[in-house]
PDB file of N, CA and C in Angstrom:
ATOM      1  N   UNK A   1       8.533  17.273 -14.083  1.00  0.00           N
ATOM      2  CA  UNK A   1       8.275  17.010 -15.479  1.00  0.00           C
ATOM      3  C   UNK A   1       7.500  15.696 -15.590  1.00  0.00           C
ATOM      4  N   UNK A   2       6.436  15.983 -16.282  1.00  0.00           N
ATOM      5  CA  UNK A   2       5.560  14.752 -16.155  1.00  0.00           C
ATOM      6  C   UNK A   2       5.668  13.864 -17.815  1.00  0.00           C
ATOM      7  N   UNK A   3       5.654  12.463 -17.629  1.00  0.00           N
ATOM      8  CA  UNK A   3       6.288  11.427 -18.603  1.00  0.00           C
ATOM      9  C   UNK A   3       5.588  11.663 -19.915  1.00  0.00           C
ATOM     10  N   UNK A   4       5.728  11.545 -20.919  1.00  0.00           N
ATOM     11  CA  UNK A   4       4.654  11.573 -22.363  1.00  0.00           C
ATOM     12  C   UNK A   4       3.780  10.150 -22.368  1.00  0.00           C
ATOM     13  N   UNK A   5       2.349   9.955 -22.524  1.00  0.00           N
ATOM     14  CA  UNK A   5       1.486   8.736 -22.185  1.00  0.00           C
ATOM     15  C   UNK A   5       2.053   8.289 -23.521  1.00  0.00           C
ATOM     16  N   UNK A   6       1.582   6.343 -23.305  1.00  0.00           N
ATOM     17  CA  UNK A   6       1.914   6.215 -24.177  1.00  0.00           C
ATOM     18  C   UNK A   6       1.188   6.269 -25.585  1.00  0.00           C
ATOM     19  N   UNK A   7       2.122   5.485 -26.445  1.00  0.00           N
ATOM     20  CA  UNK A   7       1.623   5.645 -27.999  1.00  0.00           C
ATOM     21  C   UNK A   7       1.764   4.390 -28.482  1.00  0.00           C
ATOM     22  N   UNK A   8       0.557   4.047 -29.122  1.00  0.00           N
ATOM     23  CA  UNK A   8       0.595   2.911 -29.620  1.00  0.00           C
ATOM     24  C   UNK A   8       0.157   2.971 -31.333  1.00  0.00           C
ATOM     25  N   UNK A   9       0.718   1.906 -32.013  1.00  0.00           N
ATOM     26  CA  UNK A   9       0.424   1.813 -33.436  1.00  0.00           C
ATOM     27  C   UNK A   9      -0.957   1.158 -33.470  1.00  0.00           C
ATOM     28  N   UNK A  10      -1.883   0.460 -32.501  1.00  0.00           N
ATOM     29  CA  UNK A  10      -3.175  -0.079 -32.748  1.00  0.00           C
ATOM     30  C   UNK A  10      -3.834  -0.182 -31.547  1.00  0.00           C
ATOM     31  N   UNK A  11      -5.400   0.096 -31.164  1.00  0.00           N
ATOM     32  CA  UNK A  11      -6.041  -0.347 -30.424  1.00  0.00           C
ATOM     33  C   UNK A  11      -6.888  -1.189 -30.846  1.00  0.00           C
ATOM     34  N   UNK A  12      -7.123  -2.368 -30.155  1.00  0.00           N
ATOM     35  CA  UNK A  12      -8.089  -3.338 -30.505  1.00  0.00           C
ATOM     36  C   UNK A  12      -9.034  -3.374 -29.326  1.00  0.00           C
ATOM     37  N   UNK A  13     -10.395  -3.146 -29.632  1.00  0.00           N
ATOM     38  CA  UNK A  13     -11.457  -3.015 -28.829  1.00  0.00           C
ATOM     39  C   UNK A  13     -11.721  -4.374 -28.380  1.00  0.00           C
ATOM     40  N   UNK A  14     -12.055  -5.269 -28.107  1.00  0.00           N
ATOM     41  CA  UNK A  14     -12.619  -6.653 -27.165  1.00  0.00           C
ATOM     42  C   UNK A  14     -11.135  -7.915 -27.345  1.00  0.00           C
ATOM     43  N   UNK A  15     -11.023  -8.530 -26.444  1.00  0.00           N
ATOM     44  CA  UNK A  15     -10.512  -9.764 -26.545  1.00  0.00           C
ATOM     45  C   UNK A  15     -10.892 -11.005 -26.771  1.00  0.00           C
ATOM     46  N   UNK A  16     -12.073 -11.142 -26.954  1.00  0.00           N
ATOM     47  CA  UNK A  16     -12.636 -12.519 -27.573  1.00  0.00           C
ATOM     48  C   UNK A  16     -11.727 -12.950 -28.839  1.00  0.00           C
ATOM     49  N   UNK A  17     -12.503 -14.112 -29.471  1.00  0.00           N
ATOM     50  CA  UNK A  17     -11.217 -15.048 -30.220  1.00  0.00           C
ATOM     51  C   UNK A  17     -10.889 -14.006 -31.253  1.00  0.00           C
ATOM     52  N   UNK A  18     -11.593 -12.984 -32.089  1.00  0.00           N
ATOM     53  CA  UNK A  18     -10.885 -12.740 -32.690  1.00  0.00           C
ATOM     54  C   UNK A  18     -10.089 -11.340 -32.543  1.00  0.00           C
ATOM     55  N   UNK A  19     -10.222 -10.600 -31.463  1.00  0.00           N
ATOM     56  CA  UNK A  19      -9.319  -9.332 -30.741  1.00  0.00           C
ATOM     57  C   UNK A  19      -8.072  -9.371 -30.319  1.00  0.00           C
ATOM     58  N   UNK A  20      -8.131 -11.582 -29.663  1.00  0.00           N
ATOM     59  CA  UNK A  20      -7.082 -11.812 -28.801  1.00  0.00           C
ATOM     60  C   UNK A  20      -5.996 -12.327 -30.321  1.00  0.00           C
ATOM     61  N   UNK A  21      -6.828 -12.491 -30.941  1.00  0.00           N
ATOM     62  CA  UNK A  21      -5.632 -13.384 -31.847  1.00  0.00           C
ATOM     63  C   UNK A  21      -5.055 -12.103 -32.748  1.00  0.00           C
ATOM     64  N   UNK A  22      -5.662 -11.170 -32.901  1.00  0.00           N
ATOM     65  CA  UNK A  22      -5.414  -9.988 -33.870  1.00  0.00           C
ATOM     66  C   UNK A  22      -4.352  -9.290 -33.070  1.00  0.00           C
ATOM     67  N   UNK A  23      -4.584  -9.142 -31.886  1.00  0.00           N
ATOM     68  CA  UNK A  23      -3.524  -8.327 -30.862  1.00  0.00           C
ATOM     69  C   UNK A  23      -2.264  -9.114 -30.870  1.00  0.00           C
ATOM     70  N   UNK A  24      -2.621 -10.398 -30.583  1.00  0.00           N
ATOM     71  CA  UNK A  24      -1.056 -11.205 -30.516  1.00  0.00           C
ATOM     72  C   UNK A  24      -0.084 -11.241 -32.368  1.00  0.00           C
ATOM     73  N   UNK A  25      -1.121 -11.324 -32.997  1.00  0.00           N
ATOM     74  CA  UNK A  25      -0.510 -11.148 -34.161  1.00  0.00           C
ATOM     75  C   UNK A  25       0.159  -9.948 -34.519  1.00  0.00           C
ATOM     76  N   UNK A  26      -0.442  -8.626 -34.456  1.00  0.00           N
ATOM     77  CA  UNK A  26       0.347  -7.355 -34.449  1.00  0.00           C
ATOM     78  C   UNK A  26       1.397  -7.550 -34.000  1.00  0.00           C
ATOM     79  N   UNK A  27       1.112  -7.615 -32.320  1.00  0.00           N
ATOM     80  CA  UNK A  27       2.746  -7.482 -31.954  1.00  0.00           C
ATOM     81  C   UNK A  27       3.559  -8.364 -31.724  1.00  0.00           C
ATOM     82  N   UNK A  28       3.411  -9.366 -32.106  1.00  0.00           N
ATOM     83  CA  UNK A  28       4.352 -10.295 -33.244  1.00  0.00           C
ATOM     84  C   UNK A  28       5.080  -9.635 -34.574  1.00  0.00           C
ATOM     85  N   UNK A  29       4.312  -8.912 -34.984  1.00  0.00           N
ATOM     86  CA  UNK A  29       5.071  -8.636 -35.916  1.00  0.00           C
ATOM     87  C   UNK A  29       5.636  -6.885 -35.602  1.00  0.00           C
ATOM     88  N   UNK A  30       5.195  -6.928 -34.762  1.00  0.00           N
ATOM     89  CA  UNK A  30       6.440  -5.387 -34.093  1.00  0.00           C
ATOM     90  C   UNK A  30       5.567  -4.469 -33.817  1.00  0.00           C
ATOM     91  N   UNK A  31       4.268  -4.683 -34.048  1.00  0.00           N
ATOM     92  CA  UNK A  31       3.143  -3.315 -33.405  1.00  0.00           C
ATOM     93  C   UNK A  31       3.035  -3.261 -32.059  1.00  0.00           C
ATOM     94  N   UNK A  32       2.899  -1.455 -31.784  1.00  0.00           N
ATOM     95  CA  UNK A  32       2.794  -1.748 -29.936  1.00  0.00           C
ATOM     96  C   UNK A  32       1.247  -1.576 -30.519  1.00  0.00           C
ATOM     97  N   UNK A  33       0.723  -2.417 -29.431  1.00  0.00           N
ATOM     98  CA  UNK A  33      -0.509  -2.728 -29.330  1.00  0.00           C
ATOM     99  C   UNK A  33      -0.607  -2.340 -27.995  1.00  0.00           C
ATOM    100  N   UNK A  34      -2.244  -1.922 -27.728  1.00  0.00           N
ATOM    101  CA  UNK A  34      -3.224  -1.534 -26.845  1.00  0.00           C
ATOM    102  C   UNK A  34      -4.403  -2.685 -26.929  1.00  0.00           C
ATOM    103  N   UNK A  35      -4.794  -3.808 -26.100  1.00  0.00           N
ATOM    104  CA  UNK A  35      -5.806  -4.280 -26.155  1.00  0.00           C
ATOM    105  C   UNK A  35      -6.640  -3.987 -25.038  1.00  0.00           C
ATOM    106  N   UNK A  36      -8.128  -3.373 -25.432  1.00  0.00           N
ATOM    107  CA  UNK A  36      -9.075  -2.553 -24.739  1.00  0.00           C
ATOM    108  C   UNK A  36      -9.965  -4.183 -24.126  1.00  0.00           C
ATOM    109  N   UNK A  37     -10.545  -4.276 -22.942  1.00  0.00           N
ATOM    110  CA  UNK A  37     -11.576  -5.101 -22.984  1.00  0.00           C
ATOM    111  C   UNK A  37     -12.540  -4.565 -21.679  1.00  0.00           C
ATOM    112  N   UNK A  38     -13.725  -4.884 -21.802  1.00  0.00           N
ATOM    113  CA  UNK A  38     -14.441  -4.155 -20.480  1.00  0.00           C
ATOM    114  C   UNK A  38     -15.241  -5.156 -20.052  1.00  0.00           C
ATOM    115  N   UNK A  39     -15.157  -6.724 -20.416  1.00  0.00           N
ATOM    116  CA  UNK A  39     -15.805  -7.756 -19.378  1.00  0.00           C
ATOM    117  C   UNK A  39     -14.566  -8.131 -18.294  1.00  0.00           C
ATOM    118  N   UNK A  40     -15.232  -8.972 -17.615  1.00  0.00           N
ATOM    119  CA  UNK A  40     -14.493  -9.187 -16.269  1.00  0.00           C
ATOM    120  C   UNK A  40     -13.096  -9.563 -16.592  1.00  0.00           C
ATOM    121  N   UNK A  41     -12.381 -10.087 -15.703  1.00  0.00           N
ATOM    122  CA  UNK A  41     -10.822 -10.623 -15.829  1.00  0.00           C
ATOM    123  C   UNK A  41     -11.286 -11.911 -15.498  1.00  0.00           C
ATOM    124  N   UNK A  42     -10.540 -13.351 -16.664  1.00  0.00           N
ATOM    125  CA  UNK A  42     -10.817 -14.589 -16.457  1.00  0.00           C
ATOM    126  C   UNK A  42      -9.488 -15.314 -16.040  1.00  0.00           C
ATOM    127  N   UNK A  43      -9.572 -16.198 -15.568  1.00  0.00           N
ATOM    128  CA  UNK A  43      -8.431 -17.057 -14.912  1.00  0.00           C
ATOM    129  C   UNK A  43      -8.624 -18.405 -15.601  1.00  0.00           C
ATOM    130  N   UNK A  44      -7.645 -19.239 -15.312  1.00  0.00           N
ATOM    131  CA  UNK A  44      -7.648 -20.166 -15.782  1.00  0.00           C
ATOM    132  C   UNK A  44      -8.890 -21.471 -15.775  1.00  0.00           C
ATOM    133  N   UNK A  45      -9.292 -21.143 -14.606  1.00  0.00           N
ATOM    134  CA  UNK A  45      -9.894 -21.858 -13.835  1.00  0.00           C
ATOM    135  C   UNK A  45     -11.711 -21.739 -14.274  1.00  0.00           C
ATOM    136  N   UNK A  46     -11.618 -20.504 -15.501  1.00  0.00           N
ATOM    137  CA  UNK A  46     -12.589 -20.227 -16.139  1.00  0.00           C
ATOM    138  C   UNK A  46     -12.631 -20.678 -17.236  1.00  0.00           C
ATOM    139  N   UNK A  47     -11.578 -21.503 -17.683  1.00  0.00           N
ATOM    140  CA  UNK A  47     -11.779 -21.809 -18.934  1.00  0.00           C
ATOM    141  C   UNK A  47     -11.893 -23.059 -19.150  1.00  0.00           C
ATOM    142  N   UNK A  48     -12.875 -24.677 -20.041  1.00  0.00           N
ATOM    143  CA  UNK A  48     -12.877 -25.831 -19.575  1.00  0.00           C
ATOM    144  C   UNK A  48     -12.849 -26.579 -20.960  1.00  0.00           C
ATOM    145  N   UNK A  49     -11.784 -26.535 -21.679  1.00  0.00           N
ATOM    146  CA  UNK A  49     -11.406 -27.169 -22.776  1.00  0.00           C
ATOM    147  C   UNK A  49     -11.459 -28.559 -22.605  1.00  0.00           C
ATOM    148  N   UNK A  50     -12.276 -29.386 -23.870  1.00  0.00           N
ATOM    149  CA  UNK A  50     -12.606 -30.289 -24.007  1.00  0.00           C
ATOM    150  C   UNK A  50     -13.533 -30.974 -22.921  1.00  0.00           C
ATOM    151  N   UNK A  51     -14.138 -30.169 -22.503  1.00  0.00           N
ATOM    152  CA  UNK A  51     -15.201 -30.723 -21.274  1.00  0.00           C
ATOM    153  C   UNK A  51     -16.284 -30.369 -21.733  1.00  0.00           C
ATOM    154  N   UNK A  52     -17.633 -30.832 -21.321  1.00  0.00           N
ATOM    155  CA  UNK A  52     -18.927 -30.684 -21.775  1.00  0.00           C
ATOM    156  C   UNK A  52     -19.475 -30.041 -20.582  1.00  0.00           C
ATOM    157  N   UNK A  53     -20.362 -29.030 -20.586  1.00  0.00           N
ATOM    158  CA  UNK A  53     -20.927 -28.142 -19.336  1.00  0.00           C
ATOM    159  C   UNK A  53     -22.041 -29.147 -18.981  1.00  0.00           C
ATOM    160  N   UNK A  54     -22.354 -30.674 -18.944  1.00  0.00           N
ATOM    161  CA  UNK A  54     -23.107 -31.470 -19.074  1.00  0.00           C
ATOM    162  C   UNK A  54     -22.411 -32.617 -18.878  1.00  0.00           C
ATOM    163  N   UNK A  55     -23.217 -33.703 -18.014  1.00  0.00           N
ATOM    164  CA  UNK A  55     -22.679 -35.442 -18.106  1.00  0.00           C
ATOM    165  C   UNK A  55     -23.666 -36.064 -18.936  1.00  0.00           C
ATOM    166  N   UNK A  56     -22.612 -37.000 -19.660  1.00  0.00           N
ATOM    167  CA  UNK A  56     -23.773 -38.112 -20.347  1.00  0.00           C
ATOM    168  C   UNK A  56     -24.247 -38.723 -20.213  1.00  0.00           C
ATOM    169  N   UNK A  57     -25.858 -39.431 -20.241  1.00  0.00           N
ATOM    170  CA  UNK A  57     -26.137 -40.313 -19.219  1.00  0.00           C
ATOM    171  C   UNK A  57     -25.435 -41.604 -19.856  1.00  0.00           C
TER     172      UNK A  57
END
């Protein structure tokens, strides 16, 4: 007997700022959520808050 896939109350297509914040908000408030994304997988080590991609002279 094979399992029933699942079911979700929302899919959200991309995770950029506003997919990621829409997804966490749903299921916060009790939605199963599905978040879809099809760019790469980022790590931490990709992300560089409060840094400039540039030095000043």
């Amino acid at each position: 007997m094979s399992s029933a896939p699942p079911i979700y109350d929302v899919c959200v297509i991309g995770s950029g700022p506003a997919g990621g914040v829409l997804s966490k908000e749903l299921a916060e408030a009790g939605a199963k959520v599905a978040l879809v994304e099809a760019g790469r997988t980022m790590t931490a080590e990709d992300f560089h808050f409060h840094a400039w991609p540039y030095e000043f002279p």
